[in-house]
PDB file of N, CA and C in Angstrom:
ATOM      1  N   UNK A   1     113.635 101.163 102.497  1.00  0.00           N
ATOM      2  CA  UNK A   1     115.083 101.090 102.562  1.00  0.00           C
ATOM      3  C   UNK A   1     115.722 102.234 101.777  1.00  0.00           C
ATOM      4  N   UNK A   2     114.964 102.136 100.591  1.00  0.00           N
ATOM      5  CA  UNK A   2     115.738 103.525 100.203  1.00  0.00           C
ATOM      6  C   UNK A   2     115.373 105.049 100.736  1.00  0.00           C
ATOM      7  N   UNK A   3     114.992 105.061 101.298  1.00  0.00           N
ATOM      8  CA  UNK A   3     114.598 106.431 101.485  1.00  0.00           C
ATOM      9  C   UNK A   3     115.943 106.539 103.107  1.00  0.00           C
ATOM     10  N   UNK A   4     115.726 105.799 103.900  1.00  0.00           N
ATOM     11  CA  UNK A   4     116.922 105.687 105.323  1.00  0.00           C
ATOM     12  C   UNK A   4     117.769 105.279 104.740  1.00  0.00           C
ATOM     13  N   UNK A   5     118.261 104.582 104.077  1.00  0.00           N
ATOM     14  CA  UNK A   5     119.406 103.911 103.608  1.00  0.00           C
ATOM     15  C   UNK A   5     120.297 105.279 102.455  1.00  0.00           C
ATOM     16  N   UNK A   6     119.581 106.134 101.778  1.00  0.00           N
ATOM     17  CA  UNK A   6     120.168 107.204 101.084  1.00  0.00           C
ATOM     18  C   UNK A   6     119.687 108.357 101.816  1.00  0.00           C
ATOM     19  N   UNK A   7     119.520 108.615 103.159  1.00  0.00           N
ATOM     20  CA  UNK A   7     119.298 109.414 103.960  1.00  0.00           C
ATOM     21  C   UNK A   7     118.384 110.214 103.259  1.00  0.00           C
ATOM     22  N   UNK A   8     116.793 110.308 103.078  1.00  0.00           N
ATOM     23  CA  UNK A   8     116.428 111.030 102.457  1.00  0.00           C
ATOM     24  C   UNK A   8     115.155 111.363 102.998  1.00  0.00           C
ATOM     25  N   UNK A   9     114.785 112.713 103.122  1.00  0.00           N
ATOM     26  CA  UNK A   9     113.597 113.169 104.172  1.00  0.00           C
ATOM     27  C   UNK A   9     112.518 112.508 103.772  1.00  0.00           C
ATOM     28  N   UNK A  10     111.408 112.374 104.797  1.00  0.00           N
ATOM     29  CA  UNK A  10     109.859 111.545 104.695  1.00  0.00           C
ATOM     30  C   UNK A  10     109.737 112.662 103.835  1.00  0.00           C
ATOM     31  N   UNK A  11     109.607 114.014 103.656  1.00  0.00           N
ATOM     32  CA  UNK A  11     108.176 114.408 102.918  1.00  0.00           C
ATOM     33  C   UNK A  11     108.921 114.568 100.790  1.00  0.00           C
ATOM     34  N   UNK A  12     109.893 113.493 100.975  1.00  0.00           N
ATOM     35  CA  UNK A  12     110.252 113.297  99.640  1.00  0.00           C
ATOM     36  C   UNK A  12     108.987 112.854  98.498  1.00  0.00           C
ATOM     37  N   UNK A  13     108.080 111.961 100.029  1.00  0.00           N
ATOM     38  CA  UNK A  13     106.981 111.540  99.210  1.00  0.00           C
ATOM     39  C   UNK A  13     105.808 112.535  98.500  1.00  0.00           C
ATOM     40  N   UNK A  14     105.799 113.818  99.206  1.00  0.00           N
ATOM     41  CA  UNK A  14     104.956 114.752  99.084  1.00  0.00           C
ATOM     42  C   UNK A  14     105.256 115.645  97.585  1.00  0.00           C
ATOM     43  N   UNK A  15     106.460 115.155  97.556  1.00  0.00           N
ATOM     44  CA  UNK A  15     107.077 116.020  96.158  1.00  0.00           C
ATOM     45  C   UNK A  15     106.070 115.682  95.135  1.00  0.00           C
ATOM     46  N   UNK A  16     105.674 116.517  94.329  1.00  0.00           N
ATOM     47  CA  UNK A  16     104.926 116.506  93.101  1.00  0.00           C
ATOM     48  C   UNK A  16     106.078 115.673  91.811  1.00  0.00           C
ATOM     49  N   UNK A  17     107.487 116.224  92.103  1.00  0.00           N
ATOM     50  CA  UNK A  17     108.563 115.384  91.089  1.00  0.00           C
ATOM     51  C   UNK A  17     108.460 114.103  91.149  1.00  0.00           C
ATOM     52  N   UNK A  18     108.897 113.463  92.230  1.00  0.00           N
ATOM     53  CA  UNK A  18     108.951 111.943  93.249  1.00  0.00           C
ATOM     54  C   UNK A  18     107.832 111.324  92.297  1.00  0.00           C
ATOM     55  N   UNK A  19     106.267 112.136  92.660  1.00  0.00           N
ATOM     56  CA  UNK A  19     105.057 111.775  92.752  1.00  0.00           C
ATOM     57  C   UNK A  19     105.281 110.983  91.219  1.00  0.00           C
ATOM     58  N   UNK A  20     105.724 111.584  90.266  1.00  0.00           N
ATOM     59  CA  UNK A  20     105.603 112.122  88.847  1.00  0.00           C
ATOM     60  C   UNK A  20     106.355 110.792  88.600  1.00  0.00           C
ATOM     61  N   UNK A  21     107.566 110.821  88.813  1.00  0.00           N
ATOM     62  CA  UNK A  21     108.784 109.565  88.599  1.00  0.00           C
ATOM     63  C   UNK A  21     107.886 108.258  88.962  1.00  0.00           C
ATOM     64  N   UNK A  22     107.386 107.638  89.880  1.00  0.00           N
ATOM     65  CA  UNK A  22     107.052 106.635  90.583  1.00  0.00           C
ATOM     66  C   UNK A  22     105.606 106.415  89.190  1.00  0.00           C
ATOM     67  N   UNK A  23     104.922 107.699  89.271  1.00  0.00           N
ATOM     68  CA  UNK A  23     103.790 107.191  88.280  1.00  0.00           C
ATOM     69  C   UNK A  23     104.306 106.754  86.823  1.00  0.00           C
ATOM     70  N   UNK A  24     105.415 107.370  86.645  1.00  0.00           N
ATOM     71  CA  UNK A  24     105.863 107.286  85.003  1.00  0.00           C
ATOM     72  C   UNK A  24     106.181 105.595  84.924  1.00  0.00           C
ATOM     73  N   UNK A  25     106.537 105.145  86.351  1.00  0.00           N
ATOM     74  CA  UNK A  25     106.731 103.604  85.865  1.00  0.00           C
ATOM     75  C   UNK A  25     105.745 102.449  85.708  1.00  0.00           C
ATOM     76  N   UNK A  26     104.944 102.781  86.836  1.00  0.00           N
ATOM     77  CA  UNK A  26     103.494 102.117  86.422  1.00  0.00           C
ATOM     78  C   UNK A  26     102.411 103.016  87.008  1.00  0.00           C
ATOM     79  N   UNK A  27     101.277 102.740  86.298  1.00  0.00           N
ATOM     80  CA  UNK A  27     100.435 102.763  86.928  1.00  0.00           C
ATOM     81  C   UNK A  27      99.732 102.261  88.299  1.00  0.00           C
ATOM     82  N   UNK A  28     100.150 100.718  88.029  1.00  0.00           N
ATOM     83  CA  UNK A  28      99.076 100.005  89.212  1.00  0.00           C
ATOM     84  C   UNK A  28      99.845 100.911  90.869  1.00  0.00           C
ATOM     85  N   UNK A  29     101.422 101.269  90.458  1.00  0.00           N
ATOM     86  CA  UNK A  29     101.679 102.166  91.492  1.00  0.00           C
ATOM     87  C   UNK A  29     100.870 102.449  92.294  1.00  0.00           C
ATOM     88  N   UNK A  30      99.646 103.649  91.714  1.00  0.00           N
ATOM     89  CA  UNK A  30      98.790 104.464  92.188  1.00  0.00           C
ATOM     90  C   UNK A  30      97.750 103.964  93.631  1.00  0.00           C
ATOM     91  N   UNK A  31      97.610 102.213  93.497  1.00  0.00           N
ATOM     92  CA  UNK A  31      97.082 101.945  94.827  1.00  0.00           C
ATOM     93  C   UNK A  31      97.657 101.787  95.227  1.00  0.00           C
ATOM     94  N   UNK A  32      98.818 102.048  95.415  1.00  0.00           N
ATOM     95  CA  UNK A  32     100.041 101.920  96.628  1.00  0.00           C
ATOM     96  C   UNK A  32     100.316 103.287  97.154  1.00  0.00           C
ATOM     97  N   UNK A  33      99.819 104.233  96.323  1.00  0.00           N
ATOM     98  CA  UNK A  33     100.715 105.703  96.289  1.00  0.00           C
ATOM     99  C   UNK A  33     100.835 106.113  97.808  1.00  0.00           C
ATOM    100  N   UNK A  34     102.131 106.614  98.305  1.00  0.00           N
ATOM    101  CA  UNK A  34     102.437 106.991  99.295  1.00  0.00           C
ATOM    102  C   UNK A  34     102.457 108.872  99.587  1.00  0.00           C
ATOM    103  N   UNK A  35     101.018 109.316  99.864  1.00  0.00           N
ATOM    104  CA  UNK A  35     101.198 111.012  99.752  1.00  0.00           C
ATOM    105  C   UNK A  35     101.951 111.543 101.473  1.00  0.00           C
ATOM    106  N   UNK A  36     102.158 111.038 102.290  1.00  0.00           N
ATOM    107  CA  UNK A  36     102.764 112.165 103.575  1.00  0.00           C
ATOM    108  C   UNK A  36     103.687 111.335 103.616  1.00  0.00           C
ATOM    109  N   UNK A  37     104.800 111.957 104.285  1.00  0.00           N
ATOM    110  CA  UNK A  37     105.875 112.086 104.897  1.00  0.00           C
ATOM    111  C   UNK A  37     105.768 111.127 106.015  1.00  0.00           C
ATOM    112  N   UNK A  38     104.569 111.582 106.292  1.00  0.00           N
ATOM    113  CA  UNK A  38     104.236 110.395 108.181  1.00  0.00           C
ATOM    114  C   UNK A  38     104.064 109.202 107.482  1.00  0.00           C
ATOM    115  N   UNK A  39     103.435 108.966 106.684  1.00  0.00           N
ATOM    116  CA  UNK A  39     103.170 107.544 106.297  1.00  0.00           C
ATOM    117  C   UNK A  39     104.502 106.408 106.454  1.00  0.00           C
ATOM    118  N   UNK A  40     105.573 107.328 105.547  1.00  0.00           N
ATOM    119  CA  UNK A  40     106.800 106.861 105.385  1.00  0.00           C
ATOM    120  C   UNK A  40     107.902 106.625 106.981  1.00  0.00           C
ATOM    121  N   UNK A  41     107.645 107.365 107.691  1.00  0.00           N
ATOM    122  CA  UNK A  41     107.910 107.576 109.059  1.00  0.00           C
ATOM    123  C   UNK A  41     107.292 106.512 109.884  1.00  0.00           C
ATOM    124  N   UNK A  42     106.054 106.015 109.979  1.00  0.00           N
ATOM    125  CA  UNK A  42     105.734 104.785 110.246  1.00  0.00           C
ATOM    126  C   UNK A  42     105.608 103.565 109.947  1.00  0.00           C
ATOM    127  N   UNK A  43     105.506 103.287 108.483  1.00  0.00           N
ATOM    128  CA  UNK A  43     106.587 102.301 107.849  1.00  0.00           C
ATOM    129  C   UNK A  43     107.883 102.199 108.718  1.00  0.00           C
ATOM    130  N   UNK A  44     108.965 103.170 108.685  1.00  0.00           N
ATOM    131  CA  UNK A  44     110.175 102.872 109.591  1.00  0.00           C
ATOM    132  C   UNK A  44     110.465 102.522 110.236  1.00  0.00           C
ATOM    133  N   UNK A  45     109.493 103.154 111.519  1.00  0.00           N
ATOM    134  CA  UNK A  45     109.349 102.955 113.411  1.00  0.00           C
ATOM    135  C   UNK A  45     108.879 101.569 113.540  1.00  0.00           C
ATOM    136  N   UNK A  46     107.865 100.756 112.122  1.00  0.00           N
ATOM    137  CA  UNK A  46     107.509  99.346 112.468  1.00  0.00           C
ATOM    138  C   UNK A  46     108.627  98.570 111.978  1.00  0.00           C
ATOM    139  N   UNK A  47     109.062  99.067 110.777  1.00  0.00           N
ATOM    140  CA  UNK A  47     110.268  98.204 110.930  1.00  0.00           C
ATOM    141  C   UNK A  47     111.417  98.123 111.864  1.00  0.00           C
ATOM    142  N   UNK A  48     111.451  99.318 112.391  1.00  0.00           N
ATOM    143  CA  UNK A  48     112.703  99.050 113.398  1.00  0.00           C
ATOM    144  C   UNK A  48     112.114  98.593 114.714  1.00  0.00           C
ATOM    145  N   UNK A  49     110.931  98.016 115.039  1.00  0.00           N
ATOM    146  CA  UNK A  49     110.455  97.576 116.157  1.00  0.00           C
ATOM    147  C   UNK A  49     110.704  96.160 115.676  1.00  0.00           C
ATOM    148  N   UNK A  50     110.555  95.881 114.281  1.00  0.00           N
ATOM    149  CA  UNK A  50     110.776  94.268 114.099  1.00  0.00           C
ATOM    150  C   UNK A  50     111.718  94.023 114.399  1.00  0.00           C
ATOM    151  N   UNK A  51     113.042  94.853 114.056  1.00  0.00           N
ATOM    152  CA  UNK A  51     114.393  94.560 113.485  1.00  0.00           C
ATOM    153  C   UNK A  51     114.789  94.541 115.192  1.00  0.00           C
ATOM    154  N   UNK A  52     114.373  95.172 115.858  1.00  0.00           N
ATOM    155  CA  UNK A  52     114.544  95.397 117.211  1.00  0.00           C
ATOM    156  C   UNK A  52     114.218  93.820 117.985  1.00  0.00           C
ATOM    157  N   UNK A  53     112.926  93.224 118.068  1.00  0.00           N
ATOM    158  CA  UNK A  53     112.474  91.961 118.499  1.00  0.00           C
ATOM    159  C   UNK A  53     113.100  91.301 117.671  1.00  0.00           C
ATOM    160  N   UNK A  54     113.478  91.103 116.598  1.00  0.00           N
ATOM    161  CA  UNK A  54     114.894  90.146 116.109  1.00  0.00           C
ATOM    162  C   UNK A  54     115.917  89.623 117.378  1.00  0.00           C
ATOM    163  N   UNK A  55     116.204  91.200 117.038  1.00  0.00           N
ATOM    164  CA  UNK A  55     117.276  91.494 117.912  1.00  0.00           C
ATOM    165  C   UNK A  55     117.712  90.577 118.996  1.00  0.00           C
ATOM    166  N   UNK A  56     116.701  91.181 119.900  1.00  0.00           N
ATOM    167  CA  UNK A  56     116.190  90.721 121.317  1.00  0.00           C
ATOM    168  C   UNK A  56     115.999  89.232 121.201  1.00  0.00           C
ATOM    169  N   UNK A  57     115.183  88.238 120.329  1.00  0.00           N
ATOM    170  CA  UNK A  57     115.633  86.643 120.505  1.00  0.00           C
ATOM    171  C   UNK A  57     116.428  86.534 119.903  1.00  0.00           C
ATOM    172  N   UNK A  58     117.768  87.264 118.895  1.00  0.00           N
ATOM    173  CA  UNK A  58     118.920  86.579 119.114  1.00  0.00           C
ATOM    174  C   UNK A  58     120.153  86.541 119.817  1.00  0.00           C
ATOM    175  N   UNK A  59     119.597  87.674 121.118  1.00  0.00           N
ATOM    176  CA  UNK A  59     120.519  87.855 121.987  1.00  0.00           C
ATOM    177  C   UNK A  59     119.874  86.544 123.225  1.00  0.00           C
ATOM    178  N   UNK A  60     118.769  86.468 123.127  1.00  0.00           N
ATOM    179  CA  UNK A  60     118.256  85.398 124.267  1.00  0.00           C
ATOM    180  C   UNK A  60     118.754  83.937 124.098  1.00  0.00           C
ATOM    181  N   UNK A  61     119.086  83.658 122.860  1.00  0.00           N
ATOM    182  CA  UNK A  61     119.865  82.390 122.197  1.00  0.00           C
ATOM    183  C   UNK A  61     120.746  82.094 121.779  1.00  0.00           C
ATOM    184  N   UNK A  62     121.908  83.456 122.180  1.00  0.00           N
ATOM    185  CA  UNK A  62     123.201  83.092 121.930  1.00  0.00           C
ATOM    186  C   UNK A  62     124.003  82.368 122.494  1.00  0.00           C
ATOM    187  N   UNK A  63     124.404  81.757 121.655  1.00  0.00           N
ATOM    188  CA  UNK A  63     125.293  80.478 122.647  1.00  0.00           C
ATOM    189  C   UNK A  63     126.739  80.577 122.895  1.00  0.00           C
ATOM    190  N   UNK A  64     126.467  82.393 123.403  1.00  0.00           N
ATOM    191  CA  UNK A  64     128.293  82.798 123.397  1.00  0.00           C
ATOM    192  C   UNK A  64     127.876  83.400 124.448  1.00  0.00           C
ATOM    193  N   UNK A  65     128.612  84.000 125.915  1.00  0.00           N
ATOM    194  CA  UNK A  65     128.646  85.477 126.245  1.00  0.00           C
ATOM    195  C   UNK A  65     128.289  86.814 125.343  1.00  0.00           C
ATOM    196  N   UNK A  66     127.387  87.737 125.706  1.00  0.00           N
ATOM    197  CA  UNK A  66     127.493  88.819 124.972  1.00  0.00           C
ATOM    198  C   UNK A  66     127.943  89.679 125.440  1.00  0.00           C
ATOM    199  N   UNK A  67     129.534  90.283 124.255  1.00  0.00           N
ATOM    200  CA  UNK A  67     130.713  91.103 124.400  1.00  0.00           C
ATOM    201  C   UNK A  67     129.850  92.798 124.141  1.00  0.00           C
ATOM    202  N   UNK A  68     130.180  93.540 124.591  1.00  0.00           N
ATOM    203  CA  UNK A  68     129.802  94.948 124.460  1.00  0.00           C
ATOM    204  C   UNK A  68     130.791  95.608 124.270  1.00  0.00           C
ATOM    205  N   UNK A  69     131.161  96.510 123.043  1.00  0.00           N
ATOM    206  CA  UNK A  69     132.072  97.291 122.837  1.00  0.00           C
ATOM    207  C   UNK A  69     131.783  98.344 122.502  1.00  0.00           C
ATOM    208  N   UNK A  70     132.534  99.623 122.681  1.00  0.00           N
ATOM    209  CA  UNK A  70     132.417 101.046 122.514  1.00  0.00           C
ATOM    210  C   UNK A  70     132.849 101.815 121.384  1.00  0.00           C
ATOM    211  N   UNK A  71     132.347 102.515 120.680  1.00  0.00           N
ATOM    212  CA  UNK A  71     133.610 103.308 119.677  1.00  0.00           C
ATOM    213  C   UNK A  71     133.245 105.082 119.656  1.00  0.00           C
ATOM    214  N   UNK A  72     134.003 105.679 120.354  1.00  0.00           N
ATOM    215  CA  UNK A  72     133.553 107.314 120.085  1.00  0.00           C
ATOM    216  C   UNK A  72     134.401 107.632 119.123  1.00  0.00           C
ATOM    217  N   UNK A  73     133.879 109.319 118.296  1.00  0.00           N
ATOM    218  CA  UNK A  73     134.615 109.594 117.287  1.00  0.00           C
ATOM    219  C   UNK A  73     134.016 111.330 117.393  1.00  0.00           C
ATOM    220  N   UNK A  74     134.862 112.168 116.503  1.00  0.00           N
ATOM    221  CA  UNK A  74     134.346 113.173 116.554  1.00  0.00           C
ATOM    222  C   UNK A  74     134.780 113.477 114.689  1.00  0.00           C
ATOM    223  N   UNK A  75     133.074 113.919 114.585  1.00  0.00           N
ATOM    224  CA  UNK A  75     133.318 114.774 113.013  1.00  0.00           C
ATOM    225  C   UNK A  75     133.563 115.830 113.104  1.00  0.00           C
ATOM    226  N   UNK A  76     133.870 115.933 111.485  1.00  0.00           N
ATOM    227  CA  UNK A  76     134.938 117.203 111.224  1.00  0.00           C
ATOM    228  C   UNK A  76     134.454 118.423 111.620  1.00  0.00           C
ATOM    229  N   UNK A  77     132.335 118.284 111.651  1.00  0.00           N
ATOM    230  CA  UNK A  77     132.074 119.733 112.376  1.00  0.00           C
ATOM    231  C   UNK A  77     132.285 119.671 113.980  1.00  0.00           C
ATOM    232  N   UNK A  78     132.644 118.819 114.376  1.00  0.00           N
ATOM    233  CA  UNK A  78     132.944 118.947 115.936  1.00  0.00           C
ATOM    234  C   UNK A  78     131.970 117.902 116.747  1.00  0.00           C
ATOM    235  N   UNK A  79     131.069 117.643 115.845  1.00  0.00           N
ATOM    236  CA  UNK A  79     129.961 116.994 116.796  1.00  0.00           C
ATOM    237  C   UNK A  79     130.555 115.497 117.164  1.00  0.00           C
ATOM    238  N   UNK A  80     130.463 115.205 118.634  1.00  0.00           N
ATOM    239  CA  UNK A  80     131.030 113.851 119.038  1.00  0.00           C
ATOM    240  C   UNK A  80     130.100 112.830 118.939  1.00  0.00           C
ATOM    241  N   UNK A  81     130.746 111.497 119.062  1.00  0.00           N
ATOM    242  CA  UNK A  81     129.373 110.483 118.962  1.00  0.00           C
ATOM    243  C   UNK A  81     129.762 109.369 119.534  1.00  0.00           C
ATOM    244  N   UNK A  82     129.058 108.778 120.305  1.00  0.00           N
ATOM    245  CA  UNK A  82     129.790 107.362 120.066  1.00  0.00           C
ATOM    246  C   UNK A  82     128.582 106.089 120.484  1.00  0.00           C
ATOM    247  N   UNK A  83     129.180 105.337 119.867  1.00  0.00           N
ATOM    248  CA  UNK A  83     128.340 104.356 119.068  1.00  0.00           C
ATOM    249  C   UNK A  83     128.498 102.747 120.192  1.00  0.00           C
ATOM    250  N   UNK A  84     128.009 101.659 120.246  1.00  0.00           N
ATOM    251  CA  UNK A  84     127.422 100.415 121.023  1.00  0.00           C
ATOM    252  C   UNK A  84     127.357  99.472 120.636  1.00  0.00           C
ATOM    253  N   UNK A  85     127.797  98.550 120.061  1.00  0.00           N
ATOM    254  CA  UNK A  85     128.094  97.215 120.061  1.00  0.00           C
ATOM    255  C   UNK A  85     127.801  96.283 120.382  1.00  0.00           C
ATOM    256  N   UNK A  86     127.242  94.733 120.425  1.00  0.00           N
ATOM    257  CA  UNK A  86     126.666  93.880 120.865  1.00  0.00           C
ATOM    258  C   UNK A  86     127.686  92.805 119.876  1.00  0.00           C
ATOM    259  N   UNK A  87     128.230  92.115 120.795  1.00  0.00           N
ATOM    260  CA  UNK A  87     129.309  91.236 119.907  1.00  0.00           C
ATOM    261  C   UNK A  87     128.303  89.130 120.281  1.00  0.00           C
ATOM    262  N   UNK A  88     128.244  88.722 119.448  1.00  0.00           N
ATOM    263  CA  UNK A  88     128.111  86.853 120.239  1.00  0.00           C
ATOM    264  C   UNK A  88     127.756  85.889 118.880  1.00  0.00           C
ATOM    265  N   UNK A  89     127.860  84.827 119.451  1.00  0.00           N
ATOM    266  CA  UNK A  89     127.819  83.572 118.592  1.00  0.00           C
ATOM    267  C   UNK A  89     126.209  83.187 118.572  1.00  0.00           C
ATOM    268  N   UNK A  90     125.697  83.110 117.681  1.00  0.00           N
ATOM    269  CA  UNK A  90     124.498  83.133 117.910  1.00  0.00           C
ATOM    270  C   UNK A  90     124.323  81.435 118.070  1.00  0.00           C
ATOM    271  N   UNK A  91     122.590  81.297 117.585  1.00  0.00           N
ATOM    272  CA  UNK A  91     122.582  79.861 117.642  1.00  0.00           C
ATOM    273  C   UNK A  91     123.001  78.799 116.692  1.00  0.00           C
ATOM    274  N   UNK A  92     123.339  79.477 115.836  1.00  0.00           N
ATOM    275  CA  UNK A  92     124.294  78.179 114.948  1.00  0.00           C
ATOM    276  C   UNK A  92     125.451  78.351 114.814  1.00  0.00           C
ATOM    277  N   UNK A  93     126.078  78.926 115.693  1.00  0.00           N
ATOM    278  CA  UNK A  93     127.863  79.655 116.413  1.00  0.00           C
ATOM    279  C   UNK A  93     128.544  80.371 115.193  1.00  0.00           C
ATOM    280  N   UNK A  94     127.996  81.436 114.468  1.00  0.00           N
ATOM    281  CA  UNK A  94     128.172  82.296 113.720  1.00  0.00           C
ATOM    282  C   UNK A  94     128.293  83.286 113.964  1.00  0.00           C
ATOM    283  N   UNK A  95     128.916  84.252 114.370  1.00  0.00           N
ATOM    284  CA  UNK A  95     129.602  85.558 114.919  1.00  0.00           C
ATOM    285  C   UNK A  95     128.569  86.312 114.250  1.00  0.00           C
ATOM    286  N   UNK A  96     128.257  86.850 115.216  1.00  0.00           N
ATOM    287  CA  UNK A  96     127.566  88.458 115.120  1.00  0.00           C
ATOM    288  C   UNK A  96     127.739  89.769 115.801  1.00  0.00           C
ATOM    289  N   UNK A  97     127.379  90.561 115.102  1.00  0.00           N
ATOM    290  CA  UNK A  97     127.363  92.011 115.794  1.00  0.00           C
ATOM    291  C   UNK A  97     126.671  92.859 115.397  1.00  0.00           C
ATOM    292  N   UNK A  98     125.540  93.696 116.940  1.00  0.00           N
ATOM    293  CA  UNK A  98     124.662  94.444 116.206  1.00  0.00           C
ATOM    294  C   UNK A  98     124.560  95.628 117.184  1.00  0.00           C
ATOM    295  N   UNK A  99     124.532  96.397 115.783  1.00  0.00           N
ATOM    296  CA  UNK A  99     124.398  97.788 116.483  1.00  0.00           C
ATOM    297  C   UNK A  99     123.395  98.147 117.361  1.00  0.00           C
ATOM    298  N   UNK A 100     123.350  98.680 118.716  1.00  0.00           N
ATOM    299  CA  UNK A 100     122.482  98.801 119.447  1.00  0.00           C
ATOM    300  C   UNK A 100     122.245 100.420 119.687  1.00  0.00           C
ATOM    301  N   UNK A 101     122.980 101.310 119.004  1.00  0.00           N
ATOM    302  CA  UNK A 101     122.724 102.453 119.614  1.00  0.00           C
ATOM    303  C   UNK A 101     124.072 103.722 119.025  1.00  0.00           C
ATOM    304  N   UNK A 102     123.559 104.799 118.691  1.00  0.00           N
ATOM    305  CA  UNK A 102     124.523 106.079 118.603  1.00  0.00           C
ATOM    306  C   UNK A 102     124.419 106.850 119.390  1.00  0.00           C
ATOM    307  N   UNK A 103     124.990 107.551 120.450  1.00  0.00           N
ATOM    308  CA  UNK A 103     123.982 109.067 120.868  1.00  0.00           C
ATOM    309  C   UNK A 103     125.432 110.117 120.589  1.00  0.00           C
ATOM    310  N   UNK A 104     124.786 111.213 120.627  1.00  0.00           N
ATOM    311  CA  UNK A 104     125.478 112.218 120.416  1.00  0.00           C
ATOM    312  C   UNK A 104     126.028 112.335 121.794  1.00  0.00           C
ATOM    313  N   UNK A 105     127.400 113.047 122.332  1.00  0.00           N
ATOM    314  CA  UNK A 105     127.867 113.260 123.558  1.00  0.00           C
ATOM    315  C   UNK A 105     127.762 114.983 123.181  1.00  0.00           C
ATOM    316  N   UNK A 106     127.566 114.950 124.927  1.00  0.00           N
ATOM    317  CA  UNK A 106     127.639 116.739 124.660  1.00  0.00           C
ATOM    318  C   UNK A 106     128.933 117.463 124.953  1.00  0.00           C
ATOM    319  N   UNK A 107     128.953 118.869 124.941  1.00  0.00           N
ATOM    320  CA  UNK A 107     130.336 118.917 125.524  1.00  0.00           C
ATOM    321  C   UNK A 107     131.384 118.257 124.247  1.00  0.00           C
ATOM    322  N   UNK A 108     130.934 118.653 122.517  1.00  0.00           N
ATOM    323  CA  UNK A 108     131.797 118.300 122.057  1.00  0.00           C
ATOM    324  C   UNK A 108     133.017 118.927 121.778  1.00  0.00           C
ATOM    325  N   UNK A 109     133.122 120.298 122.128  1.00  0.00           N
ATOM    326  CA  UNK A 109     134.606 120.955 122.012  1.00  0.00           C
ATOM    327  C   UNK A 109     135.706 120.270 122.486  1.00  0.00           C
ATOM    328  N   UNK A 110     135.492 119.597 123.625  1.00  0.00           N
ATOM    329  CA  UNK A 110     136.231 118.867 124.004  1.00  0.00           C
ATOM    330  C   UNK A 110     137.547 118.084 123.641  1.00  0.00           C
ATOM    331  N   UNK A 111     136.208 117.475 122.799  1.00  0.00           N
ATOM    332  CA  UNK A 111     136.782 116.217 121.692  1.00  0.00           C
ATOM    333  C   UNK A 111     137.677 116.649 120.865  1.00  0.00           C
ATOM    334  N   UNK A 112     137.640 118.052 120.071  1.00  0.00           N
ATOM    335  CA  UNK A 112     138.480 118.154 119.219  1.00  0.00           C
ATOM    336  C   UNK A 112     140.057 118.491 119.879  1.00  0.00           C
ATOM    337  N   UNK A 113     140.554 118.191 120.802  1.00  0.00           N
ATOM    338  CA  UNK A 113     141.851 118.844 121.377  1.00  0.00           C
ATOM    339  C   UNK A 113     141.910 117.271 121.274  1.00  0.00           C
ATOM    340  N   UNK A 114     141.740 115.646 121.407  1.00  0.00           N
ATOM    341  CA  UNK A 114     142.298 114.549 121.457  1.00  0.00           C
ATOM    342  C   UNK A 114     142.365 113.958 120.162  1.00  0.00           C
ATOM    343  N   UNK A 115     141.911 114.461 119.159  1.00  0.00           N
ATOM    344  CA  UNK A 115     142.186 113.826 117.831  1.00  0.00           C
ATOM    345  C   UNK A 115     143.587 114.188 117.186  1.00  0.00           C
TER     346      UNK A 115
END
């Protein structure tokens, strides 16, 4: 989590600093120690395959319609985006919403003449 969550590259792990910090707190660390970048990268891809099959049975058991909504936007360097929505009541009729998706749009010059 911290490493996606503070946007921070896989081969942070490769750093000799990183390496240094993590050992200074414990030792037993060391059978855990994480040396590539890929390691950390597949950690991710399995979690977001979980977070994904979540997903997927709590859209199969919602006991609402599922609402789909849109939101585009363009940053300040120009690049456009827009983002996907999954709106419903799940199974204990508790409102949810989950992000399903960003992609970049192309053709962002565009965008900046409607903001």
């Amino acid at each position: 989590m911290f490493i996606t969550m503070c946007n921070i590259a896989f081969s942070i792990v490769e750093s000799g600093y990183f390496q240094t910090l993590l050992k200074s707190r414990s030792n037993a660390i060391e059978l855990f120690f994480v040396k590539a970048g890929s390691t950390v990268k597949r950690w991710i891809f399995e979690e977001f395959e979980k977070k994904r099959l979540e997903i997927k049975t709590e859209l199969a058991t919602a006991r609402s319609r599922i609402h789909v909504s849109f939101d585009g936007w363009a940053l300040p360097n120009g690049l456009a985006i827009v983002g996907v929505v999954v709106h419903c009541l799940d199974k204990d009729l508790i409102n949810r919403s989950y992000l399903m998706g960003m992609r970049r749009i192309g053709g962002s010059s565009h965008w900046r003449e409607y903001r």
